[in-house]
N, C-alpha and C. Protein backbone atom coordinates (compact mmCIF):
# COMPACT_ATOMS: atom_id res chain seq x y z
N UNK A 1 31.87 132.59 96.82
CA UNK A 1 32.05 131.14 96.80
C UNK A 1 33.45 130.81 97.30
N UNK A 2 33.35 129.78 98.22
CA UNK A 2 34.78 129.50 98.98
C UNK A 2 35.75 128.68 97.64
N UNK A 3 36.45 128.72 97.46
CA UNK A 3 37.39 127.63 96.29
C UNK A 3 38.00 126.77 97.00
N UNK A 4 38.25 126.75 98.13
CA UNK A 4 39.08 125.91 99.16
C UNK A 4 38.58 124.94 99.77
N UNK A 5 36.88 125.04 99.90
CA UNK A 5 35.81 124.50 100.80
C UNK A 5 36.23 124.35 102.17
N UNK A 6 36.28 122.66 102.39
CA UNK A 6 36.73 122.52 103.78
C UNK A 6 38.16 122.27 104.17
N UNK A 7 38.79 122.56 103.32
CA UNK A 7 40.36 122.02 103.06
C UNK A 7 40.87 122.99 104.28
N UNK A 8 42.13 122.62 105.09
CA UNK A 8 42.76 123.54 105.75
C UNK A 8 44.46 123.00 105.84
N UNK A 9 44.93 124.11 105.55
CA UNK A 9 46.38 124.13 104.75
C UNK A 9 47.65 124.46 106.36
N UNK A 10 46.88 124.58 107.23
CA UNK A 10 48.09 125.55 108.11
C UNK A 10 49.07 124.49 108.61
N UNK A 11 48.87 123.03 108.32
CA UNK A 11 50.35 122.40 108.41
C UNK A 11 50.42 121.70 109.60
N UNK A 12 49.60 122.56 110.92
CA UNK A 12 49.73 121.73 112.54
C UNK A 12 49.43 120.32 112.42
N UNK A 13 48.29 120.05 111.49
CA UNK A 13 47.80 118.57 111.84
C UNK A 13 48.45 117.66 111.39
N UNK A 14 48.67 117.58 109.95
CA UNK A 14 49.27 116.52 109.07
C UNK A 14 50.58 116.35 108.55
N UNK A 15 51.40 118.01 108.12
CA UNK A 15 52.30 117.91 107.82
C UNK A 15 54.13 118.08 109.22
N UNK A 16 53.23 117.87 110.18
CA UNK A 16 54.40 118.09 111.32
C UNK A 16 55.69 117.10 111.39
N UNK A 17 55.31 115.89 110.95
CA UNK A 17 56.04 114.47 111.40
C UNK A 17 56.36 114.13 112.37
N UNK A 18 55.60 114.54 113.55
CA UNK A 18 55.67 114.54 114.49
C UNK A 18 55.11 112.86 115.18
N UNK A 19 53.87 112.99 114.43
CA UNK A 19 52.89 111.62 115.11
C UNK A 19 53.50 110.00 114.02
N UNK A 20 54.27 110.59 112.84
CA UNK A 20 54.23 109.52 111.39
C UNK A 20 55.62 108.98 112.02
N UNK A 21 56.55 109.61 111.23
CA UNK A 21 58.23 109.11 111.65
C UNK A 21 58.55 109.69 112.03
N UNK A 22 58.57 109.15 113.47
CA UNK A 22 59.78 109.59 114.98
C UNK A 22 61.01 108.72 114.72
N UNK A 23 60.54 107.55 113.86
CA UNK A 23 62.03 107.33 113.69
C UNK A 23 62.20 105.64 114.57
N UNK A 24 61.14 105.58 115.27
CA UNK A 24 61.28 104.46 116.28
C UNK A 24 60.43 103.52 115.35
N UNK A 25 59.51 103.77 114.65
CA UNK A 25 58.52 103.01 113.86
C UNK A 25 59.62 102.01 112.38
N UNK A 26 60.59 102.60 112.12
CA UNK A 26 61.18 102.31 110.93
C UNK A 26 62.05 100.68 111.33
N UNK A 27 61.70 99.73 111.24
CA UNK A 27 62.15 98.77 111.67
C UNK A 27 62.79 98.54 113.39
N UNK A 28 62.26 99.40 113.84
CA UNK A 28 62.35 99.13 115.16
C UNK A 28 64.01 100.18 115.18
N UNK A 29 64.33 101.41 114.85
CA UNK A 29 65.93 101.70 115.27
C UNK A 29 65.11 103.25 115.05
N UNK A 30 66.11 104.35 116.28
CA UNK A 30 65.94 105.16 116.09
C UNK A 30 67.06 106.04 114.99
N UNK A 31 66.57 106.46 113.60
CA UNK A 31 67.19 107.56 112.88
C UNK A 31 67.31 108.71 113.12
N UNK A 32 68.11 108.89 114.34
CA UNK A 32 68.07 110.22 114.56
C UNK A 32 69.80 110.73 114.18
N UNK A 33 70.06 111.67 113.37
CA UNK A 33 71.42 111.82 112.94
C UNK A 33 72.60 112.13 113.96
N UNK A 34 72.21 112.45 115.28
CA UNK A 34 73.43 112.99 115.96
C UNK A 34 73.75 111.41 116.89
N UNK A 35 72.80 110.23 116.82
CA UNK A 35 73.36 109.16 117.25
C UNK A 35 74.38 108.81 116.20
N UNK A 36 74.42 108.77 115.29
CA UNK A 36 75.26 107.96 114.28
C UNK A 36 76.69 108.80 114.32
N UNK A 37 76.02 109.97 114.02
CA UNK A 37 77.21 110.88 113.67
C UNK A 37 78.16 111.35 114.98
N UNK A 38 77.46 110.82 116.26
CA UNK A 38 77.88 111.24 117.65
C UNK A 38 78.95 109.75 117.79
N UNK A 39 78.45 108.59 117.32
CA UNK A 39 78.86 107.41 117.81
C UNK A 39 80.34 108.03 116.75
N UNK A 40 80.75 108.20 115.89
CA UNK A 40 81.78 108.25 114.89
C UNK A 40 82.91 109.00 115.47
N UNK A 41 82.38 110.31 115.96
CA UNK A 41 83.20 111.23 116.20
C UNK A 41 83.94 110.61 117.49
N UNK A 42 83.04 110.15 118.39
CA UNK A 42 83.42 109.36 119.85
C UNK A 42 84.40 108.52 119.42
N UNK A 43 84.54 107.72 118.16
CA UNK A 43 85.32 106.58 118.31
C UNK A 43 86.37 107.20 117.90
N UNK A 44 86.37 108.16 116.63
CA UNK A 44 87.56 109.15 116.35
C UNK A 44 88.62 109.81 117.27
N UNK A 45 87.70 110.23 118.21
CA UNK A 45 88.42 111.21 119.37
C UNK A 45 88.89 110.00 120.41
N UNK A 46 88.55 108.56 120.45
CA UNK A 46 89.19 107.91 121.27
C UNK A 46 90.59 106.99 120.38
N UNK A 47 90.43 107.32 118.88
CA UNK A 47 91.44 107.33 118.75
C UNK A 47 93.02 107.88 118.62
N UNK A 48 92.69 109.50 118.55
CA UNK A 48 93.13 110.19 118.90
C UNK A 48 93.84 110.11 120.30
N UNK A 49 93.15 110.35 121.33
CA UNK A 49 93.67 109.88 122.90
C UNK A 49 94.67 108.74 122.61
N UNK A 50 94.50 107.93 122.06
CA UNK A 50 95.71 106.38 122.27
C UNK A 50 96.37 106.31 121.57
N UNK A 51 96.39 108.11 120.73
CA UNK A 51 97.72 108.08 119.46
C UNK A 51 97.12 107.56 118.08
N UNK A 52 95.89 106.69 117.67
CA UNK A 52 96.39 106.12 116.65
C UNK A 52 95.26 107.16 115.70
N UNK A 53 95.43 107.69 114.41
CA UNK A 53 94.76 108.46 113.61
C UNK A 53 94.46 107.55 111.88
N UNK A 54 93.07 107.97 112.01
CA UNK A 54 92.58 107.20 110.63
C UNK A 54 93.23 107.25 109.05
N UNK A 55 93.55 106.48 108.96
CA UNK A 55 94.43 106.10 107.64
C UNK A 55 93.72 106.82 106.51
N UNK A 56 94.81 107.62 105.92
CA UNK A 56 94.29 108.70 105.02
C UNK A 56 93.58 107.67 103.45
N UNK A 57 92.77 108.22 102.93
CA UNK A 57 92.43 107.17 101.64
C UNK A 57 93.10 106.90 100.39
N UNK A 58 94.35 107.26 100.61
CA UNK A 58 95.51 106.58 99.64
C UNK A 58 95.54 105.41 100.33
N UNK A 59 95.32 105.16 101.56
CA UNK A 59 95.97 103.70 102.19
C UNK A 59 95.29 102.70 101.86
N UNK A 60 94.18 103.12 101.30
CA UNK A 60 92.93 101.84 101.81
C UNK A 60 93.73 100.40 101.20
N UNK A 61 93.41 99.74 102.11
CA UNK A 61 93.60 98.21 101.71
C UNK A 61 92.80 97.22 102.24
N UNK A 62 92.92 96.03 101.20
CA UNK A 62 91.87 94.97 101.48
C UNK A 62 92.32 94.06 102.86
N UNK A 63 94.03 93.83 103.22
CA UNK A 63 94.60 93.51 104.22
C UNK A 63 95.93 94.16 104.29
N UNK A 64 96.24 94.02 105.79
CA UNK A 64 98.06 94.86 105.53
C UNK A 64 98.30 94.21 104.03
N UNK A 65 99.31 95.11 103.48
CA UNK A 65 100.36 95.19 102.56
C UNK A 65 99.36 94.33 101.10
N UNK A 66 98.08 94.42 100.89
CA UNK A 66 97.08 93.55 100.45
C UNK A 66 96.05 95.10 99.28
N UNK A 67 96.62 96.36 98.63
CA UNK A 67 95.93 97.39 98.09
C UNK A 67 95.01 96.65 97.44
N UNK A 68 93.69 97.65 97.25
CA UNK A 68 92.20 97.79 96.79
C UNK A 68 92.84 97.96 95.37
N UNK A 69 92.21 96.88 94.50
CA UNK A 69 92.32 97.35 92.74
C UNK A 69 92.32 98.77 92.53
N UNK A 70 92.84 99.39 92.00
CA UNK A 70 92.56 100.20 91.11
C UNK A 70 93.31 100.29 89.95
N UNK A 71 94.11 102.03 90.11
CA UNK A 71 94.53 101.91 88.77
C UNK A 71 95.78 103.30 89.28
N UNK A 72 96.60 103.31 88.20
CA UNK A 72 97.71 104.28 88.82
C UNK A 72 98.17 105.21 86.84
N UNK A 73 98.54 106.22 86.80
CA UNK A 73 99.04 106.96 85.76
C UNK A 73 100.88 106.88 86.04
N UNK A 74 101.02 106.02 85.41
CA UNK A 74 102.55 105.43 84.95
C UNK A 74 103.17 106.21 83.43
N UNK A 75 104.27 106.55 83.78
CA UNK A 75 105.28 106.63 81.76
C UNK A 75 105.68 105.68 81.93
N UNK A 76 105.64 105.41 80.22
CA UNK A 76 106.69 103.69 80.01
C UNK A 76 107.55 104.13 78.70
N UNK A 77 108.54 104.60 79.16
CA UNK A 77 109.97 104.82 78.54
C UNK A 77 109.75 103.75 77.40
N UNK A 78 109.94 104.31 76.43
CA UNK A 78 110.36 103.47 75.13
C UNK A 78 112.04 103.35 74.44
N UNK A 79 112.38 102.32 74.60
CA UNK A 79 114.22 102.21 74.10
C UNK A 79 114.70 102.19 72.85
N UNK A 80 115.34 102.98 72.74
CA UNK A 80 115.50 102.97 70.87
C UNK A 80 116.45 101.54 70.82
N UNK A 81 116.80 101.04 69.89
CA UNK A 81 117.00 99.96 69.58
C UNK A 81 118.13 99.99 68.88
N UNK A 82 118.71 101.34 68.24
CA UNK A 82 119.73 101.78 67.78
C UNK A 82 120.57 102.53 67.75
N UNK A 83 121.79 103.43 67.79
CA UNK A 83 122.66 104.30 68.23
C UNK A 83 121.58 105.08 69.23
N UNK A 84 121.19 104.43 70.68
CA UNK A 84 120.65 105.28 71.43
C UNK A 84 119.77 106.14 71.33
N UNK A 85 119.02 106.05 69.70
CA UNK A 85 118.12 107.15 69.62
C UNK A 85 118.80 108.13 68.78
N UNK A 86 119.73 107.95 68.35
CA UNK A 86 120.60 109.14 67.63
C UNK A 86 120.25 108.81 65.91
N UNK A 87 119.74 109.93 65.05
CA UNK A 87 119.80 109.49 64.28
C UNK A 87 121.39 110.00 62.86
N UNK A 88 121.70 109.65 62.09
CA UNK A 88 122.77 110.46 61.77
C UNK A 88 122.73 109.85 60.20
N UNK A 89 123.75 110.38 59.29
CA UNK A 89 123.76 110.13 58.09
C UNK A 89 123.73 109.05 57.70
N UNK A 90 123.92 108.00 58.40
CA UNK A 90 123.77 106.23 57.84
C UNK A 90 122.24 106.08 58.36
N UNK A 91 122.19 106.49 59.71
CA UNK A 91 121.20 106.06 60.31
C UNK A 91 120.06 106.47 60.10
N UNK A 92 118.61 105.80 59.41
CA UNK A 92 117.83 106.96 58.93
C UNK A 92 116.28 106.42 59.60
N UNK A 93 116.19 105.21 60.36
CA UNK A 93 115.18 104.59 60.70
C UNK A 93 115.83 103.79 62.24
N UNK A 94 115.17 103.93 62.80
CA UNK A 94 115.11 103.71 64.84
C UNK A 94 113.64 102.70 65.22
N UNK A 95 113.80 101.36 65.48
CA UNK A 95 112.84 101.33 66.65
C UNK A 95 113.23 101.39 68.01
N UNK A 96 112.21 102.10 68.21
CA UNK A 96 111.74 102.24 70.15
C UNK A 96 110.71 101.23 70.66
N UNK A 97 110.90 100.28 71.44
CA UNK A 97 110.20 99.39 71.87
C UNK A 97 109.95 99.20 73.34
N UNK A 98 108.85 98.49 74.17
CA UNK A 98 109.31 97.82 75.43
C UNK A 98 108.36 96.94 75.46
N UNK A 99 108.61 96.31 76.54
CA UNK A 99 107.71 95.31 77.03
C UNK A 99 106.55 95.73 77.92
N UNK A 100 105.26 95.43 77.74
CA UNK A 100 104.71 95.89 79.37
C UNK A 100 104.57 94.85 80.18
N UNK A 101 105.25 95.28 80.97
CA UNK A 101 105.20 94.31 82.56
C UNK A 101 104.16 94.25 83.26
N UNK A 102 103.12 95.41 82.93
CA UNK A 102 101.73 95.28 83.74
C UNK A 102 101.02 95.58 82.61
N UNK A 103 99.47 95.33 82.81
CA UNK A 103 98.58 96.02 82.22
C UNK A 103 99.03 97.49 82.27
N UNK A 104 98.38 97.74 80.36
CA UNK A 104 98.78 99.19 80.47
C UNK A 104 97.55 99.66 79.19
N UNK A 105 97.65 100.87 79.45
CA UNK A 105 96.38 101.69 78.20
C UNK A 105 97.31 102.82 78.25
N UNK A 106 97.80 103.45 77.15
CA UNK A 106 98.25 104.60 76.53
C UNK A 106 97.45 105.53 76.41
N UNK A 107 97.27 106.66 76.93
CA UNK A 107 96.93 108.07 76.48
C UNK A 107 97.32 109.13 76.53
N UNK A 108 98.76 109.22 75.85
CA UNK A 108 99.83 110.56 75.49
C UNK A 108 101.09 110.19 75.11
N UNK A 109 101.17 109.89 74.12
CA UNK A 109 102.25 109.77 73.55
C UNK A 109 103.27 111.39 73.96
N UNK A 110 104.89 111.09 74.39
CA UNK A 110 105.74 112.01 74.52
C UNK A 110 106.78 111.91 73.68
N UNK A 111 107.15 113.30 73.39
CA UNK A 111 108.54 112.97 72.69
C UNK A 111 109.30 114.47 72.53
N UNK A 112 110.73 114.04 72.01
CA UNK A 112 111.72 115.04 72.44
C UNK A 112 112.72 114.92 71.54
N UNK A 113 113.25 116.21 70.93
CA UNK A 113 113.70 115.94 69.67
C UNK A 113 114.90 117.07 70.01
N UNK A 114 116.51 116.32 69.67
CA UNK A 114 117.44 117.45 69.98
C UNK A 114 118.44 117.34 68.40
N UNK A 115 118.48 118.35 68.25
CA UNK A 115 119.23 118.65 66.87
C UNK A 115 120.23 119.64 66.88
N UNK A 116 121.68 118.50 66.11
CA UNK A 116 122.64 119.12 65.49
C UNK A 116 122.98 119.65 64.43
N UNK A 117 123.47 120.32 63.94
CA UNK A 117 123.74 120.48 62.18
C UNK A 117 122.83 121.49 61.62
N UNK A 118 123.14 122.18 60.60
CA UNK A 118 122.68 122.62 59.21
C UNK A 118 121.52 121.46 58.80
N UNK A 119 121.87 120.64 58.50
CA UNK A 119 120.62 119.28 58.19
C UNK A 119 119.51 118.81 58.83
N UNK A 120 119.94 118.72 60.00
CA UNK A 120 119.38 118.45 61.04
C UNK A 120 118.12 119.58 60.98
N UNK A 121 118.19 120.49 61.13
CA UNK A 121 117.18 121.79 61.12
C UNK A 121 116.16 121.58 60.43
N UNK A 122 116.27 121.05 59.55
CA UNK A 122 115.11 120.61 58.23
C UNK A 122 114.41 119.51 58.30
N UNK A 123 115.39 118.77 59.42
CA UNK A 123 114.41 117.60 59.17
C UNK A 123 113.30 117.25 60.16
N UNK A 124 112.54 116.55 59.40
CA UNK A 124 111.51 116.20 60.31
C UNK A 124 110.98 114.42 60.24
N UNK A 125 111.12 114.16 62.04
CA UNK A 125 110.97 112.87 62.61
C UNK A 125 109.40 112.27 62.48
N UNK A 126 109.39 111.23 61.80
CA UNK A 126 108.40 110.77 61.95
C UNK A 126 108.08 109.08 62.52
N UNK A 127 106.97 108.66 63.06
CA UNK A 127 106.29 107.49 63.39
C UNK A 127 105.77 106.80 62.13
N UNK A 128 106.12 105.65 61.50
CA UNK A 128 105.61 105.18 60.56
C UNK A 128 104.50 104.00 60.94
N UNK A 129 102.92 104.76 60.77
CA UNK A 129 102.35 104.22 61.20
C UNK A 129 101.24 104.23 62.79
N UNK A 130 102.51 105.13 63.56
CA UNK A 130 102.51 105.89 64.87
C UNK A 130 102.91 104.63 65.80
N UNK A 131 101.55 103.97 67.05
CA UNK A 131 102.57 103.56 68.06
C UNK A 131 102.02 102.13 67.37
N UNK A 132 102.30 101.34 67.80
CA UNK A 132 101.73 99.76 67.80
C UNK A 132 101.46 98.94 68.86
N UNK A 133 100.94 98.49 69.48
CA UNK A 133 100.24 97.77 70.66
C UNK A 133 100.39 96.17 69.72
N UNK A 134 101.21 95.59 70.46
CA UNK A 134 101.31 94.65 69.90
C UNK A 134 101.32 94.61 68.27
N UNK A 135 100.23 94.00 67.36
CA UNK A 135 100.44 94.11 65.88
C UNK A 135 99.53 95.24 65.47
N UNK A 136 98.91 96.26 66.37
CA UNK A 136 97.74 97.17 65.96
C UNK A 136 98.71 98.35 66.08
N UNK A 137 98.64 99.28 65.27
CA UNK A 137 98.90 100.37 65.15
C UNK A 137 97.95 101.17 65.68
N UNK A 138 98.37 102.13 66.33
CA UNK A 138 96.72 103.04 66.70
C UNK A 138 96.72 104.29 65.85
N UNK A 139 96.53 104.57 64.73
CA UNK A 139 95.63 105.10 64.31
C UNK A 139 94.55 105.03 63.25
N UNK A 140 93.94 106.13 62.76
CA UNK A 140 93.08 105.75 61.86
C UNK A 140 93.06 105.70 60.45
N UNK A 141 93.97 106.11 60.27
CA UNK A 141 94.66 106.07 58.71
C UNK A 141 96.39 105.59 58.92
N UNK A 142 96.44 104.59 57.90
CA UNK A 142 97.45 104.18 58.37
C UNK A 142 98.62 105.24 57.15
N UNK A 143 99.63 105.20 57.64
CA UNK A 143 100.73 106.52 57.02
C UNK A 143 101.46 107.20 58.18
N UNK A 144 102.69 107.75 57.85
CA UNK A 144 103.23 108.36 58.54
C UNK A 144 103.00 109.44 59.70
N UNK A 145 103.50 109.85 61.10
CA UNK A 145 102.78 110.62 61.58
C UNK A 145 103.82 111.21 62.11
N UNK A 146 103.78 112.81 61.77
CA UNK A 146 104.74 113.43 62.75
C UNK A 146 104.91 113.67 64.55
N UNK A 147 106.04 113.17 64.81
CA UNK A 147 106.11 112.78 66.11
C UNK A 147 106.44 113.88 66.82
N UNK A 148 107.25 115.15 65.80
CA UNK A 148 107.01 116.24 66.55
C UNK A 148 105.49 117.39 67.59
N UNK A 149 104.48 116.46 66.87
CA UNK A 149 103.20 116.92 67.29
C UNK A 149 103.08 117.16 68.77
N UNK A 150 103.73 115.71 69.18
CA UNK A 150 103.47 115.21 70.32
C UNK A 150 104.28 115.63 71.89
N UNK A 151 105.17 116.78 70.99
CA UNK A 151 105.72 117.53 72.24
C UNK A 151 105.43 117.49 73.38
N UNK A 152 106.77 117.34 74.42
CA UNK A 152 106.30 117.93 75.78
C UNK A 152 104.99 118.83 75.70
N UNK A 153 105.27 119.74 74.99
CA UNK A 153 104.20 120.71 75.38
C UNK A 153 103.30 121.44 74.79
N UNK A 154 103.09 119.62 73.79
CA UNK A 154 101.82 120.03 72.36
C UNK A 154 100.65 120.13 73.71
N UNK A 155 99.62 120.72 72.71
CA UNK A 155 98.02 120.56 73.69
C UNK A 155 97.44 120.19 72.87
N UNK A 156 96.07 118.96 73.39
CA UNK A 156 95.21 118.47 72.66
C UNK A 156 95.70 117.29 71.93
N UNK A 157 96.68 116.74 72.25
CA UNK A 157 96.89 115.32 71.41
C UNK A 157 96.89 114.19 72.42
N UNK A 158 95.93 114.05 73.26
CA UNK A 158 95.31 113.16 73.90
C UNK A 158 94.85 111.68 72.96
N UNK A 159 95.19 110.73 73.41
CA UNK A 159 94.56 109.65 72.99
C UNK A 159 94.41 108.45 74.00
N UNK A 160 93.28 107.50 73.26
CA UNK A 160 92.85 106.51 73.94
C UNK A 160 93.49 104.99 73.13
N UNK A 161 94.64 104.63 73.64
CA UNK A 161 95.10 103.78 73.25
C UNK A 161 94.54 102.13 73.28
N UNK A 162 94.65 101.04 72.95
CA UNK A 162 93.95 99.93 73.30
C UNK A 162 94.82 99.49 74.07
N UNK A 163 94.44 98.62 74.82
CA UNK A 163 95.32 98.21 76.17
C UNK A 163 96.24 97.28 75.54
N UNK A 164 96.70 97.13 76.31
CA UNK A 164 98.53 96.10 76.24
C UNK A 164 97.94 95.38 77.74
N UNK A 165 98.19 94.05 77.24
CA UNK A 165 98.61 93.14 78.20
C UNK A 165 99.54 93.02 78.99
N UNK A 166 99.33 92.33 80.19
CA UNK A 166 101.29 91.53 80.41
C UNK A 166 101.86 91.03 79.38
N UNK A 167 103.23 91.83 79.04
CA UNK A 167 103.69 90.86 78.34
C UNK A 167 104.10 91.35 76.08
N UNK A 168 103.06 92.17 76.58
CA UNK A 168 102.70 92.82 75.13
C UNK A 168 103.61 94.14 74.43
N UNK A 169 104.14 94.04 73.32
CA UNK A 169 105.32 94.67 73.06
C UNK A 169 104.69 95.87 72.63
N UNK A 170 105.18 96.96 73.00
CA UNK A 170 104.68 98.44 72.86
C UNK A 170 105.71 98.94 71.39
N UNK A 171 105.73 99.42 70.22
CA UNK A 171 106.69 99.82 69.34
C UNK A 171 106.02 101.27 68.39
N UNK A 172 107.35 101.96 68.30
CA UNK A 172 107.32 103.00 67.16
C UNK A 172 108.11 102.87 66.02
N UNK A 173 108.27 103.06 64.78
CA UNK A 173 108.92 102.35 64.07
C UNK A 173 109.70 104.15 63.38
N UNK A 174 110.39 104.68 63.83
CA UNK A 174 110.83 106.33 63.54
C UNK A 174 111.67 106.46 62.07
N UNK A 175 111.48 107.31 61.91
CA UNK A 175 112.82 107.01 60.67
C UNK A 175 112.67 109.31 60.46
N UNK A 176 113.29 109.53 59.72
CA UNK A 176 113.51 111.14 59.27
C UNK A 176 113.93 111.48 58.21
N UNK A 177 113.41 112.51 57.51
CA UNK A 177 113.26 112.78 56.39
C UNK A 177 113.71 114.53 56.16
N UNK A 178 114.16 114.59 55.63
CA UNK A 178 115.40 114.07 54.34
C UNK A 178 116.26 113.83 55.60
N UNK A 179 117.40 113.17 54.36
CA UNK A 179 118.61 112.14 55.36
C UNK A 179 119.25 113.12 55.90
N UNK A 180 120.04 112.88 56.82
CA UNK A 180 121.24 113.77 57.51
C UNK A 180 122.37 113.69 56.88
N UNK A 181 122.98 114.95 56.76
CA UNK A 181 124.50 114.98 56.06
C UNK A 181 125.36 114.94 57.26
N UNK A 182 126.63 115.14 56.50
CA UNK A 182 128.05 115.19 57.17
C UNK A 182 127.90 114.45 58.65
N UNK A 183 128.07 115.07 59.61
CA UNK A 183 128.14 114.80 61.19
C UNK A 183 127.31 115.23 62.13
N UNK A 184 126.24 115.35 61.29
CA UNK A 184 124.81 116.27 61.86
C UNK A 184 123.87 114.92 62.50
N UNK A 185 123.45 115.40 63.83
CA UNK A 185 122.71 114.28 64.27
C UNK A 185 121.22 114.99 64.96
N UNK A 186 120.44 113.90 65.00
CA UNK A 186 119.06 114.43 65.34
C UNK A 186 118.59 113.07 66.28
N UNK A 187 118.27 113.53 67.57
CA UNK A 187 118.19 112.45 68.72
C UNK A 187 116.64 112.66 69.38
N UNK A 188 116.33 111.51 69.26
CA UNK A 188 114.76 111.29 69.61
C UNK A 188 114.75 110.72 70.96
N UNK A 189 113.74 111.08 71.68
CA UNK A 189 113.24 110.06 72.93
C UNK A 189 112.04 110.10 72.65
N UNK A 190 111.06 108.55 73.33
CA UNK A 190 109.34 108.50 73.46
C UNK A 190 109.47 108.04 74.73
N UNK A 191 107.99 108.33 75.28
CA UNK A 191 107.74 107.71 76.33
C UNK A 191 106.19 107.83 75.99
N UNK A 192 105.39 107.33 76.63
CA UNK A 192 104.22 106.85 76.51
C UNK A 192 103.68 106.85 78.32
N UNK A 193 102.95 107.72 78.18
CA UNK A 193 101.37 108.27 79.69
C UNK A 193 100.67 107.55 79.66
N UNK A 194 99.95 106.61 80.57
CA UNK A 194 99.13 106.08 80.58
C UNK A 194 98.58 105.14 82.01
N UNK A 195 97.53 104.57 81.75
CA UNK A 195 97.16 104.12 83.12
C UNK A 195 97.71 102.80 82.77
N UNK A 196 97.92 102.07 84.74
CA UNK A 196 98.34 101.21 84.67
C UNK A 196 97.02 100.25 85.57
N UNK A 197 97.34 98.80 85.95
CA UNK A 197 96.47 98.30 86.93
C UNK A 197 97.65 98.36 88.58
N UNK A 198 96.69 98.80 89.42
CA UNK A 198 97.82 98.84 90.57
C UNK A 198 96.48 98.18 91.63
């Protein structure tokens, strides 16, 4: 018994595409790939000849001097507000603040911690609260957070900050624990990774 009957599989008749889409039937244009891709290269290579070469895709723009929205990875330096960031035996609490001038979203808090003294050695800098975006603090329990975490060259302390406006005051509110004696100082910097609108 045949299982196939009259069926015939060898492909010449039906599956060629030969007689279906040539390509001329599809709204009236021929799809054939080396026109399109022939017309491109032609215009390429005649720009080439007259010197001028296609603008790499960092350039793109909507008109001269006119960039396509996107978005750019900016630091935004945070300023201590008091002996420069220095903290010392009077001094036991620092804000670091700025303004953002553009849209901004935080995701990496930085920081850098240089220490003088016997005292100094022991102590440890903290964020009360961590950063603040305007009146929001970002995290999820509110309490102190050690800012040493956030090293140059911690791994894995990625975050997704809520955006800051134009205009919107970025703050850490630092202070260190236990106090500093004698002439022993302990000097903080932040900066803050994040995308900007460009």
């Amino acid at each position: 018994m045949d299982l196939m009957g009259d069926y015939e599989l060898d492909g010449d008749d039906e599956l060629d595409g030969d007689d279906e889409l040539d390509g001329d039937d599809v709204l009236g244009m021929t799809l054939v790939g080396d026109d399109v891709l022939g017309a491109a290269r032609r215009r390429r290579r005649g720009k080439a000849r007259r010197g001028g070469l296609a603008k790499p895709k960092w350039r793109n723009q909507l008109a001269p001097g006119v960039p396509k929205p996107g978005y750019g990875v900016y630091p935004i330096p945070l300023t201590p507000r008091t002996n420069n960031g220095i903290f010392t035996a009077a001094i036991s609490q620092i804000e670091f603040s700025t303004v953002a001038q553009i849209p901004f979203r935080g995701e990496r808090l930085v920081t850098r911690v240089a220490r003088t003294g016997t005292s100094a050695a022991g102590a440890l800098v903290f964020a009360n609260n961590g950063v603040h975006i305007g009146i929001r603090p970002q995290v999820g329990v509110l309490g102190p957070m050690n800012l040493e975490d956030y090293s140059a060259t911690a791994f894995g302390v990625r975050m997704v900050m809520q955006p800051a406006t134009q205009g919107a005051e970025i703050r850490v509110f630092a202070f260190i624990s236990p106090n500093l004696a004698g002439t022993d100082t302990l000097a903080l910097s932040l900066q803050i990774l994040g995308r900007v609108a460009a």
